[in-house]
C-alpha atoms as a PDB file:
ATOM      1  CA  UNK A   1       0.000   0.000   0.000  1.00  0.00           C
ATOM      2  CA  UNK A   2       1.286   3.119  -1.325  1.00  0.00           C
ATOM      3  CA  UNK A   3       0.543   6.046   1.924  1.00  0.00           C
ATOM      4  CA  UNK A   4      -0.177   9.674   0.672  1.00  0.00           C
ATOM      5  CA  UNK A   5       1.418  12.512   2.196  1.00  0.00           C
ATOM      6  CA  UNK A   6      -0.641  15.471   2.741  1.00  0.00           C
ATOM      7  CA  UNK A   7       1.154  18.611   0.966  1.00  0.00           C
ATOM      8  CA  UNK A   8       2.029  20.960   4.069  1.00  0.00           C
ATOM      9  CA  UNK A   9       2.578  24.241   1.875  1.00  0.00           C
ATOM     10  CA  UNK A  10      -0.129  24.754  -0.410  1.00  0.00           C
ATOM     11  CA  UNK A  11      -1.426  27.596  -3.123  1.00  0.00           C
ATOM     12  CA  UNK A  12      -4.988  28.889  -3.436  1.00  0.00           C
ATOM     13  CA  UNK A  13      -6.505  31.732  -5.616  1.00  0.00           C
ATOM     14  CA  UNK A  14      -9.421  33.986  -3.626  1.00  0.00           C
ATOM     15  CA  UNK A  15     -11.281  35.999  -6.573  1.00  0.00           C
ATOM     16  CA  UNK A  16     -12.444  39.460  -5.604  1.00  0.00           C
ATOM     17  CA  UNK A  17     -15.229  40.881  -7.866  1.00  0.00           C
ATOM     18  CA  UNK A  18     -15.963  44.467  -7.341  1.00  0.00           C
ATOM     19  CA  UNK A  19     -19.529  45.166  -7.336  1.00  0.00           C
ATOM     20  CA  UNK A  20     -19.301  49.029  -6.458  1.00  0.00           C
ATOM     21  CA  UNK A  21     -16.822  51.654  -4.229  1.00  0.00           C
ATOM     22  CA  UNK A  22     -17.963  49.538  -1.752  1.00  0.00           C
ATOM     23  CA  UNK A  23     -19.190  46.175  -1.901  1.00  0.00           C
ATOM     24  CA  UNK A  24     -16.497  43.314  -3.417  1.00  0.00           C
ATOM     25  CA  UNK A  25     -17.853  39.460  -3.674  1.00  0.00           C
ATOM     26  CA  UNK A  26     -14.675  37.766  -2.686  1.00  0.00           C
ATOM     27  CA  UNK A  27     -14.962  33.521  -3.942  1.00  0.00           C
ATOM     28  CA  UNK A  28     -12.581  31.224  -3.285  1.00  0.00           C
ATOM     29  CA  UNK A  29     -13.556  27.422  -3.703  1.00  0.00           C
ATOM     30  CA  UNK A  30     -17.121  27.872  -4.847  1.00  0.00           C
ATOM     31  CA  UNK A  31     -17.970  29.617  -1.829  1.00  0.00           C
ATOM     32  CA  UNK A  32     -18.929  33.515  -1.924  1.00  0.00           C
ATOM     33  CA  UNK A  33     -18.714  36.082   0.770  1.00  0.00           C
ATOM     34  CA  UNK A  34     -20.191  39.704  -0.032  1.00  0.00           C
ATOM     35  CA  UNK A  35     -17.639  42.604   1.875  1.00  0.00           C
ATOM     36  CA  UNK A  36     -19.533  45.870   2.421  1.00  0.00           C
ATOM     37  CA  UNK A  37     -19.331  49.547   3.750  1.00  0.00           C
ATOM     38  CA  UNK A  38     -22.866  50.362   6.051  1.00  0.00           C
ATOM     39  CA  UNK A  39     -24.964  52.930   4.924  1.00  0.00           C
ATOM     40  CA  UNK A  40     -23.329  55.586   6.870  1.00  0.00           C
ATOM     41  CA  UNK A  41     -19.873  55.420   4.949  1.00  0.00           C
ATOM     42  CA  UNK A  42     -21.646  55.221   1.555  1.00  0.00           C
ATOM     43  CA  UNK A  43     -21.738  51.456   1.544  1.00  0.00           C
ATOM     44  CA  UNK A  44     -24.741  49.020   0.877  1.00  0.00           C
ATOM     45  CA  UNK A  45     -24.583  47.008   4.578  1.00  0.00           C
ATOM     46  CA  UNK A  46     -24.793  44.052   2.282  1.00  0.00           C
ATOM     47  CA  UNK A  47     -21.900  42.216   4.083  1.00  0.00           C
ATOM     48  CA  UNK A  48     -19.307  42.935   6.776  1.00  0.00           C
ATOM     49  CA  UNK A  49     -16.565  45.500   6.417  1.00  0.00           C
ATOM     50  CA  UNK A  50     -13.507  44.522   5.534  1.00  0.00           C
ATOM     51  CA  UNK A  51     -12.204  44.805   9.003  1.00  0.00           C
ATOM     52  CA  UNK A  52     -15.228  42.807  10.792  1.00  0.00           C
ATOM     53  CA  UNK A  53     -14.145  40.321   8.074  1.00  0.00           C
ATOM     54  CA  UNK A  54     -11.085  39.945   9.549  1.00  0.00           C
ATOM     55  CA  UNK A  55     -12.030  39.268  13.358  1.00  0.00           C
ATOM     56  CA  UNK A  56     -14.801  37.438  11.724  1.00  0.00           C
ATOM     57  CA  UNK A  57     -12.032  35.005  10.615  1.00  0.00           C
ATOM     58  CA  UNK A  58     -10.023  35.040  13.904  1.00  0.00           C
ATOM     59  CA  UNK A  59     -13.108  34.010  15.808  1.00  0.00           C
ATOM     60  CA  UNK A  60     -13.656  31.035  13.179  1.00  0.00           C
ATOM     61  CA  UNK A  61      -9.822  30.312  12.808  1.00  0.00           C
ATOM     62  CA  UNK A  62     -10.187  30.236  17.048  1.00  0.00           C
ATOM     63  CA  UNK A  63     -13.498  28.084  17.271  1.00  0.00           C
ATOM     64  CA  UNK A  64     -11.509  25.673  14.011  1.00  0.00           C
ATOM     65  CA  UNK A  65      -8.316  24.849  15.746  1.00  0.00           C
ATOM     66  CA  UNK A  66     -10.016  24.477  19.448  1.00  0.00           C
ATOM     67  CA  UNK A  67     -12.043  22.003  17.754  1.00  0.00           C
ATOM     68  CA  UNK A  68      -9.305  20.392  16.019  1.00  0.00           C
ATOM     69  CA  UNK A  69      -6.898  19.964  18.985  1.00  0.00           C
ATOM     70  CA  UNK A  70      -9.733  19.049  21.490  1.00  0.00           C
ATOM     71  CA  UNK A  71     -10.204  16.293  18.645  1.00  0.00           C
ATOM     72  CA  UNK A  72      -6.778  15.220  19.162  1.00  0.00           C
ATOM     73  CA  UNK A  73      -6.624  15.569  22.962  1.00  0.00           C
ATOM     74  CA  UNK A  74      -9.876  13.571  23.210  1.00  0.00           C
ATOM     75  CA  UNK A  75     -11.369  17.013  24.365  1.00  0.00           C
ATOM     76  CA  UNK A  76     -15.809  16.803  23.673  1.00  0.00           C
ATOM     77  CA  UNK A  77     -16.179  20.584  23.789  1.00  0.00           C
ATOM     78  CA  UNK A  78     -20.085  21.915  23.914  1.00  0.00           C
ATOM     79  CA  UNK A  79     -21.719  25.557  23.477  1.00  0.00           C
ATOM     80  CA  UNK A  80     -19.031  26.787  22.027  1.00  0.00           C
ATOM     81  CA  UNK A  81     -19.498  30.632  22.085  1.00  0.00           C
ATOM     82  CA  UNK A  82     -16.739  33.304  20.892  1.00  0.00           C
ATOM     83  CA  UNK A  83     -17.037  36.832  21.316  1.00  0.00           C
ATOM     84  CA  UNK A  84     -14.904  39.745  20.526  1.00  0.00           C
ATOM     85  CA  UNK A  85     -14.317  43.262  21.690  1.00  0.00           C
ATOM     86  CA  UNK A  86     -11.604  45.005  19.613  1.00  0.00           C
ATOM     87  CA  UNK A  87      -9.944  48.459  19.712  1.00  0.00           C
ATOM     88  CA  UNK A  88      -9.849  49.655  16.530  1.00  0.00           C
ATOM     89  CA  UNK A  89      -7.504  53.056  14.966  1.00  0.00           C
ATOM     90  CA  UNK A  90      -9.513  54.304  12.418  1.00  0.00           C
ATOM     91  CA  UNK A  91      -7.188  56.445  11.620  1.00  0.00           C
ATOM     92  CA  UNK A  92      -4.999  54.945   8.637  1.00  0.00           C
ATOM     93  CA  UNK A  93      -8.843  53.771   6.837  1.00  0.00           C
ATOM     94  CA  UNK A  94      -9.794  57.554   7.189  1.00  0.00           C
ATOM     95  CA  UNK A  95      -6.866  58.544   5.524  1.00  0.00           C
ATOM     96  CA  UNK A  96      -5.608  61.087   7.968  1.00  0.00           C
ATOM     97  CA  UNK A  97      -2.380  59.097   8.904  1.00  0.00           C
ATOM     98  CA  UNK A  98      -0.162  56.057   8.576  1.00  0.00           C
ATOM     99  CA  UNK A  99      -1.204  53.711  11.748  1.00  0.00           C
ATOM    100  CA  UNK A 100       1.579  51.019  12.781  1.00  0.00           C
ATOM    101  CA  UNK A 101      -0.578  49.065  14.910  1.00  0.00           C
ATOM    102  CA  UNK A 102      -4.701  49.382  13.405  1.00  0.00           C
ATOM    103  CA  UNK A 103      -6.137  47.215  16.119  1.00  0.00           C
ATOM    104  CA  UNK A 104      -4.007  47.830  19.151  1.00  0.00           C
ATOM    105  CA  UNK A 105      -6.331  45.240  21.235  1.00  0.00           C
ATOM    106  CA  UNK A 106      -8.592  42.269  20.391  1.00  0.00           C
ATOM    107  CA  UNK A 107     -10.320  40.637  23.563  1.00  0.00           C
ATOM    108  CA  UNK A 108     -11.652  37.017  22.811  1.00  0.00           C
ATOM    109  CA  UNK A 109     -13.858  35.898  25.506  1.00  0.00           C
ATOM    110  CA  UNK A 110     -14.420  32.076  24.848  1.00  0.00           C
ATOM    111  CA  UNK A 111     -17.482  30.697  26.700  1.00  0.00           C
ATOM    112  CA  UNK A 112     -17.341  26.838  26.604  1.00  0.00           C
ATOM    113  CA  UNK A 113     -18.720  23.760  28.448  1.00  0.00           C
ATOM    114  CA  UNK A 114     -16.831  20.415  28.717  1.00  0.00           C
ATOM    115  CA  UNK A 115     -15.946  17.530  30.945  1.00  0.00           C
ATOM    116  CA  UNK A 116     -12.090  18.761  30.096  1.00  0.00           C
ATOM    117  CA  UNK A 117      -9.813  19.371  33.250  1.00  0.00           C
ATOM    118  CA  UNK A 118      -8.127  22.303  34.318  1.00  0.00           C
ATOM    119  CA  UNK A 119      -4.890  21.090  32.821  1.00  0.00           C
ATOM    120  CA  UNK A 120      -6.506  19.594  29.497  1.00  0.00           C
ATOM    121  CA  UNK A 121      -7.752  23.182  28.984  1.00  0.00           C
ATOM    122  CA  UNK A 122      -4.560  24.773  29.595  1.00  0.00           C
ATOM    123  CA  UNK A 123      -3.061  22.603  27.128  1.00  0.00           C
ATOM    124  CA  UNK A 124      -5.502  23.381  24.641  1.00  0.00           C
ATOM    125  CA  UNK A 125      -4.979  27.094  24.947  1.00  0.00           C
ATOM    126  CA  UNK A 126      -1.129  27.037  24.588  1.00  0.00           C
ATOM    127  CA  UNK A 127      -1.453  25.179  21.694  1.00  0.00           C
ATOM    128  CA  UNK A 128      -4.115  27.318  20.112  1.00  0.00           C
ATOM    129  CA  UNK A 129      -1.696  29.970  20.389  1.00  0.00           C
ATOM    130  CA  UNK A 130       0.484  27.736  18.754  1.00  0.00           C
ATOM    131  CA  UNK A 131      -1.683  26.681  15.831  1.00  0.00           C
ATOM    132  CA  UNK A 132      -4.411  29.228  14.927  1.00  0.00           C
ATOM    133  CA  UNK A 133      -2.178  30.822  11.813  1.00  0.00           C
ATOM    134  CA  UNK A 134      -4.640  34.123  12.289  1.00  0.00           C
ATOM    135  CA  UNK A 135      -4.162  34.413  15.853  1.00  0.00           C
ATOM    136  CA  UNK A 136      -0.255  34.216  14.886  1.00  0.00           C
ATOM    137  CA  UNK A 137      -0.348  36.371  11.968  1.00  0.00           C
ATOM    138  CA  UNK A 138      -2.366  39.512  14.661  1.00  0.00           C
ATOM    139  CA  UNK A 139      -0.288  38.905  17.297  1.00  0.00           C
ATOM    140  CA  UNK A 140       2.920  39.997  14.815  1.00  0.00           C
ATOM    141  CA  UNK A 141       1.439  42.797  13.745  1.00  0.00           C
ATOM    142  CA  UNK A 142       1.271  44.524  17.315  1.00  0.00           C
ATOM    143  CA  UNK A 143      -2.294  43.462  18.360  1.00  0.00           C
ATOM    144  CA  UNK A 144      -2.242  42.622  21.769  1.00  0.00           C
ATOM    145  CA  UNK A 145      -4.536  39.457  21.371  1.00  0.00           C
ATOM    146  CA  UNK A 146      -6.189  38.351  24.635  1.00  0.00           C
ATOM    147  CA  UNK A 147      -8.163  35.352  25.020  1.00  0.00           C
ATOM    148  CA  UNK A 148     -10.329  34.993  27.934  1.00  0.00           C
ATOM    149  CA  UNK A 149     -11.803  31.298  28.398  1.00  0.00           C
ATOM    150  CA  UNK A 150     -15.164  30.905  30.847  1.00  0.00           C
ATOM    151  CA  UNK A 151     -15.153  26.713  31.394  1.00  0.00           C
ATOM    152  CA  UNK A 152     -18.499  25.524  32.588  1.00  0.00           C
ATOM    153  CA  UNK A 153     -18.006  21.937  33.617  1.00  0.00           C
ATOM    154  CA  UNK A 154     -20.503  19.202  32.324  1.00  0.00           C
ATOM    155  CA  UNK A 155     -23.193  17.742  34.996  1.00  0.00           C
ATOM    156  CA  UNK A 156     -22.670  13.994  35.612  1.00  0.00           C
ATOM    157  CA  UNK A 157     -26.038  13.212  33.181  1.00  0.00           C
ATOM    158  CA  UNK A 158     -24.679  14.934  30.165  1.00  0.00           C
END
């Protein structure tokens, strides 16, 4: 039996089409996502800015890997819930200046039930900071990224 190694560096090609100033349909295996301004900055509000896009995809990328390395841990996680506050320098997307650091904060606060212990949970966390490549990629930039995790035990009958 011949085993297949999974490439570890791959290519992919996201098409942007540009509806308007404002709204761009960005595909990228079949799948569409609409990226909008709101009504106030001359947008249609048909989709998320292109900054909520972004911490869009941190909480996913955060809520993918947990998954994936409570998977591997033997981790059942339940009512998963991700929220995020973020701090946000307008400045540099108003034009008036160059900003080194856009977001200089993004708070997760992960709200989770399991039968995990304490330890299984820290585990998990160190290597989410290990793993989530968008996590990695805003934490280089400057963002100080903070993830706060609520664990709510499971009852015995669950």
């Amino acid at each position: 039996m011949v085993a297949i190694r999974e490439k570890m560096v791959v290519k992919w090609r996201m098409e942007g089409e540009v509806l308007s100033h404002s709204l761009t349909r960005a595909t990228v295996r079949g799948v569409s996502t609409q990226i909008d301004e709101p009504l106030e900055r001359g947008g249609t509000n048909q989709g998320q800015t292109p900054t909520e896009t972004l911490v869009a995809a941190l909480v996913g990328c955060t809520s993918v890997i947990s998954h994936k390395i409570a998977h591997k841990n033997g981790i059942e996680l339940h009512d998963m819930h991700i929220s995020a506050d973020v701090e946000f320098d307008r400045r540099g997307v108003t034009l008036k200046e160059d900003v080194a650091v856009p977001f200089p904060s993004i708070t997760l606060t992960i709200d989770v039930r399991t039968s995990a212990s304490a330890a299984q949970m820290a585990q998990l966390q160190t290597e989410l900071a290990m793993f989530c490549p968008l996590a990695k990629l805003i934490r280089a930039s400057g963002t100080v990224l903070t993830e706060n995790w609520n664990v709510t035990p499971l009852t015995d009958n669950e």
